[in-house]
Protein backbone atom coordinates (compact mmCIF):
# COMPACT_ATOMS: atom_id res chain seq x y z
CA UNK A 1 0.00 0.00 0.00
CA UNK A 2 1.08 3.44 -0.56
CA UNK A 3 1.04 6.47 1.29
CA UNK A 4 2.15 10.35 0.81
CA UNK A 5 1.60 12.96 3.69
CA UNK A 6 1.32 16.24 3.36
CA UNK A 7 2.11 19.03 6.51
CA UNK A 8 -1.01 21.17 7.37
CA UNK A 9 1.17 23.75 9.72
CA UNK A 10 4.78 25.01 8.88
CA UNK A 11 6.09 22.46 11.83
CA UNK A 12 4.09 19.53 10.18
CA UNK A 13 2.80 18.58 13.81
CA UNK A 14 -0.85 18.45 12.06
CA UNK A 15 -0.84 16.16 9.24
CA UNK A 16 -3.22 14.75 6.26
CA UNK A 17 -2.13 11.02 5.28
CA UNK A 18 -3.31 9.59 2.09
CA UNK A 19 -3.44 5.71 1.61
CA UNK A 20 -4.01 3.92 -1.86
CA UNK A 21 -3.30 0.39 -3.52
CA UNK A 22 -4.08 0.86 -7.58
CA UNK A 23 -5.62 3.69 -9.22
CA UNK A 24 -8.88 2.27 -9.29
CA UNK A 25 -9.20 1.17 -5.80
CA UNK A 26 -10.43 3.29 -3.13
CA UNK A 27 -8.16 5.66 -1.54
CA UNK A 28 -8.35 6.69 2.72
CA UNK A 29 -7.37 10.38 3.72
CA UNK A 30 -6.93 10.83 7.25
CA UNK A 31 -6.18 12.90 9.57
CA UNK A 32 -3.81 12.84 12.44
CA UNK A 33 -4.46 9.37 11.93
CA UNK A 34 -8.49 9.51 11.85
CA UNK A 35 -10.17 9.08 8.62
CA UNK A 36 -11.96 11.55 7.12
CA UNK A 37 -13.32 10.20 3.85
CA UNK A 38 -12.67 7.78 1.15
CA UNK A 39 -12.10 8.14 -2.21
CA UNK A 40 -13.75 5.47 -3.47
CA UNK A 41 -13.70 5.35 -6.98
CA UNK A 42 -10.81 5.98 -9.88
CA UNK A 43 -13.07 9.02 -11.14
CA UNK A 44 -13.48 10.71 -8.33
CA UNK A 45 -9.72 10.18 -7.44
CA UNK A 46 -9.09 12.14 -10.52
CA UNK A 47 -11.86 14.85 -10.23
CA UNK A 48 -11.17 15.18 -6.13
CA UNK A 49 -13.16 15.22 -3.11
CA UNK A 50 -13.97 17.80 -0.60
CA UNK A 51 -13.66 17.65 3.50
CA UNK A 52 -13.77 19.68 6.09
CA UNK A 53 -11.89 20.20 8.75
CA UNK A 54 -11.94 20.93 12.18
CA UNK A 55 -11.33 24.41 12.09
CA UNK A 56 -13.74 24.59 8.94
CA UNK A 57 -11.58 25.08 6.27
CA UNK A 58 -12.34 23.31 3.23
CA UNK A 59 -9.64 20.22 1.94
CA UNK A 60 -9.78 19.22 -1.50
CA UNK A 61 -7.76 15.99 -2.24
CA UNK A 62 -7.29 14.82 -5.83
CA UNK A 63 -5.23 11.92 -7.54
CA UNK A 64 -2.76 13.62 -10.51
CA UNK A 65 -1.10 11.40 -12.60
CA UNK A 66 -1.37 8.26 -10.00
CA UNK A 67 -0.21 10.19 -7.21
CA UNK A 68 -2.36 12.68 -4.97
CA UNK A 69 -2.35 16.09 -3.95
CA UNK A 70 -4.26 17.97 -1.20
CA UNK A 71 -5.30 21.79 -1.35
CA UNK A 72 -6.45 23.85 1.57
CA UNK A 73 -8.89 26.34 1.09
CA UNK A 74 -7.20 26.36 -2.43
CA UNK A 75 -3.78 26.07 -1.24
CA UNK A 76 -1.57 22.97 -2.25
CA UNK A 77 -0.29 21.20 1.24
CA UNK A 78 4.00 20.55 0.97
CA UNK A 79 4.22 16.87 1.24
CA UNK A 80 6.25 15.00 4.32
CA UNK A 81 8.88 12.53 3.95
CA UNK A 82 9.18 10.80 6.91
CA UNK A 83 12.63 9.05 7.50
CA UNK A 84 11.12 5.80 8.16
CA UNK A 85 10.04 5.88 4.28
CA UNK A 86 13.59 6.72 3.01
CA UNK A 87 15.77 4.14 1.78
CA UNK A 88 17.71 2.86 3.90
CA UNK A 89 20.78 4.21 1.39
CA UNK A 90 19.34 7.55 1.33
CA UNK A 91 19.65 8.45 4.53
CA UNK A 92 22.01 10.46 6.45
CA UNK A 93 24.17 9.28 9.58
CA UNK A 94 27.31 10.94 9.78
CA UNK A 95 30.56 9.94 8.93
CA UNK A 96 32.05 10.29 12.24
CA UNK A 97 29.13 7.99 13.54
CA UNK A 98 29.40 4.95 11.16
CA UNK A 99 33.15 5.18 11.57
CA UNK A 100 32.96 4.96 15.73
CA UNK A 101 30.43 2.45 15.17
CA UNK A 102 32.46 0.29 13.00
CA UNK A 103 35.81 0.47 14.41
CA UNK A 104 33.26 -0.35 18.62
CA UNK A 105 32.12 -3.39 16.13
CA UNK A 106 35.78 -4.58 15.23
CA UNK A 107 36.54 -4.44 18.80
CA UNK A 108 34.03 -6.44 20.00
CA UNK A 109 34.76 -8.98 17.56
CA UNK A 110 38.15 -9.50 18.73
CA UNK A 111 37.50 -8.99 22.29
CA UNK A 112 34.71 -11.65 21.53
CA UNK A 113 37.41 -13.88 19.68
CA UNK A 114 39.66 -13.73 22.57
CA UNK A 115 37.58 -14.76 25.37
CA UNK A 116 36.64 -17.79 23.40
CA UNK A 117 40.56 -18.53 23.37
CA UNK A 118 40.43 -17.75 27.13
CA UNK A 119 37.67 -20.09 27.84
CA UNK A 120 39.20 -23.05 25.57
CA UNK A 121 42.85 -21.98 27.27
CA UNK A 122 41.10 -21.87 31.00
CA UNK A 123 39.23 -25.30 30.15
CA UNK A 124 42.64 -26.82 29.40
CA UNK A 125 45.12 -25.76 31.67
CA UNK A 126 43.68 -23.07 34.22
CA UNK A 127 46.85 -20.79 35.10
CA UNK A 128 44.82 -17.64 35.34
CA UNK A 129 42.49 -18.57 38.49
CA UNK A 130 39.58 -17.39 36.71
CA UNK A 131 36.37 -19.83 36.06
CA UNK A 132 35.90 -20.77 32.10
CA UNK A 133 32.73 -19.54 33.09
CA UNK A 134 33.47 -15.63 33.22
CA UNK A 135 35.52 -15.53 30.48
CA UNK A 136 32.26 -18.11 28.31
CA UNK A 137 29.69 -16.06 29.37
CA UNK A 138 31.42 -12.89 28.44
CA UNK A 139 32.23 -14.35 25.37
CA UNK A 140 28.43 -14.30 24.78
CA UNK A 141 27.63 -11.31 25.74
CA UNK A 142 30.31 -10.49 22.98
CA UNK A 143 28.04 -11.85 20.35
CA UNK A 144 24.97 -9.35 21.70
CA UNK A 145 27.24 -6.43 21.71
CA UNK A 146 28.29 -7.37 17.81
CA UNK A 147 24.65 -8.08 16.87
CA UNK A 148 23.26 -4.46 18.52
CA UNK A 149 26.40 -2.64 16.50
CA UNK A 150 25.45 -4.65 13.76
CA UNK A 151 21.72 -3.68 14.11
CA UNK A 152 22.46 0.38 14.63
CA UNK A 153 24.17 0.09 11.29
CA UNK A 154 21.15 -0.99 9.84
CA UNK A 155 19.40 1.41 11.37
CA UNK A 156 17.24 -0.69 13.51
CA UNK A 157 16.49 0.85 17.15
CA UNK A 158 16.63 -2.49 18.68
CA UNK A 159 20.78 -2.36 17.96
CA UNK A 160 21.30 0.43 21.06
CA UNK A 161 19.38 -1.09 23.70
CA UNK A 162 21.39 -4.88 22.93
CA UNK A 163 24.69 -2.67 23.11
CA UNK A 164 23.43 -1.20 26.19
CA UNK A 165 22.53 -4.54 27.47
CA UNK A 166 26.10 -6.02 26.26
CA UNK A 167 27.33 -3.44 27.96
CA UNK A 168 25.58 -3.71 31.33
CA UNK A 169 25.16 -7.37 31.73
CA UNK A 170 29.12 -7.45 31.03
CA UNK A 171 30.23 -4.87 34.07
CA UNK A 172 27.79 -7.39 36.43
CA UNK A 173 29.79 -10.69 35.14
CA UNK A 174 33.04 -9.00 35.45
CA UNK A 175 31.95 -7.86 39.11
CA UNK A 176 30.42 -11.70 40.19
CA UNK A 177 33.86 -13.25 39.13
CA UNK A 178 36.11 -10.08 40.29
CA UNK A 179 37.20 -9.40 36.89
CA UNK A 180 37.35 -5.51 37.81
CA UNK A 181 39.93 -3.18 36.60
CA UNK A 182 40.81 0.47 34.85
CA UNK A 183 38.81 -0.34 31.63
CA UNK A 184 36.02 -2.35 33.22
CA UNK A 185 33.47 0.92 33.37
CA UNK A 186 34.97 2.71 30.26
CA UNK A 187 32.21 0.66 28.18
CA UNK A 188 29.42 2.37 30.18
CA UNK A 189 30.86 5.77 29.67
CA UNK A 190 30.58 4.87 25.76
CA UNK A 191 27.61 3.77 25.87
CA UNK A 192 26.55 6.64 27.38
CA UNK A 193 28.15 9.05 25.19
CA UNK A 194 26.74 6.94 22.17
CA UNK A 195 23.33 7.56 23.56
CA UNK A 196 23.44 11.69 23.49
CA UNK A 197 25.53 11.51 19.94
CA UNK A 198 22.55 9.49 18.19
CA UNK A 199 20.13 12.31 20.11
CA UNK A 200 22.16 15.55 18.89
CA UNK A 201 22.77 13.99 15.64
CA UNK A 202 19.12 13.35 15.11
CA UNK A 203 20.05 9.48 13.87
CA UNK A 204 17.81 8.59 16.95
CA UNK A 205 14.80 9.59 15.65
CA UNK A 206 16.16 8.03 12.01
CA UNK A 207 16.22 4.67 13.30
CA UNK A 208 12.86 2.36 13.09
């Protein structure tokens, strides 16, 4: 199904959405998310329909070429492209960003490669005093810090809240089994930071 929106105030915090399959099928215009009307047939897409709308004012809404337009009191609305609706490709996210986030994703992956080495080397001959355990279970958490970096890059929401999980569940494991030292809480620190940079960037509101 498609759908174009169009702003009906200069911050676009009022808005009318139009939804349509085919030419020929019926077409919804809503508003704020309420329907007003239907367009219900491919001649009256083309010749337009009149609402009204809270405030009085007249909305015309008519189909040009396959794709609509809506007019109030005689006045063509600016369409709204909402990020969500934007290629992936198309959108924006910073150099600076994707470069942090790929270089926090390379360093998870070794840091995840190496406590797999220091579970297999703790299994075999345990010279470090520390429980396979710690350095397994971190190892895992390794995989959910990779997968949420992985995820932000896609620019899926879900990513920031596994790194902050990773991140978290990580500092507990490495308190349980006394695995504490200078770098421990750096991660947190990131995390934070990475939290405010997606906010003043506006990537935050980007991501679905």
């Amino acid at each position: 199904m498609s759908k174009q929106v169009f702003a009906l105030d200069a911050a676009a915090t009022h808005r009318i959405t139009i939804h349509w399959t085919t030419e020929t099928d019926p077409a919804s215009v809503l508003l704020n998310g309420t329907l007003l009307g239907t367009l219900t047939t491919g001649q009256e897409k083309v010749v337009g329909k009149d609402f009204v709308l809270p405030d009085n004012s007249p909305l015309h809404v008519r189909f040009f070429n396959g794709q609509p337009q809506a007019f109030r009191a005689g006045v063509a609305l600016a369409p709204v492209f909402d990020e969500a609706d934007v290629p992936m490709a198309q959108r924006k996210r910073g150099g600076c960003l994707t470069t942090w986030l790929i270089l926090n994703l390379v360093v998870m992956v070794a840091l995840t490669l190496l406590y797999f080495l220091a579970t297999l080397g703790s299994l075999v001959n345990n010279n470090t005093g520390v429980s396979p355990l710690a350095f397994f279970l971190l190892a895992v958490m390794g995989i959910v810090g990779i997968v949420g970096i992985s995820l932000l890059l896609a620019w899926k929401k879900l990513g920031f809240y596994l790194v902050a999980g990773y991140v978290l569940i990580s500092i507990v494991i490495s308190l349980i089994f006394g695995l504490i030292d200078g770098r421990t809480f750096t991660p947190l620190i990131g995390i934070v930071v990475l939290y405010f940079w997606l906010n003043r960037s506006g990537v935050w509101e980007k991501l679905s």
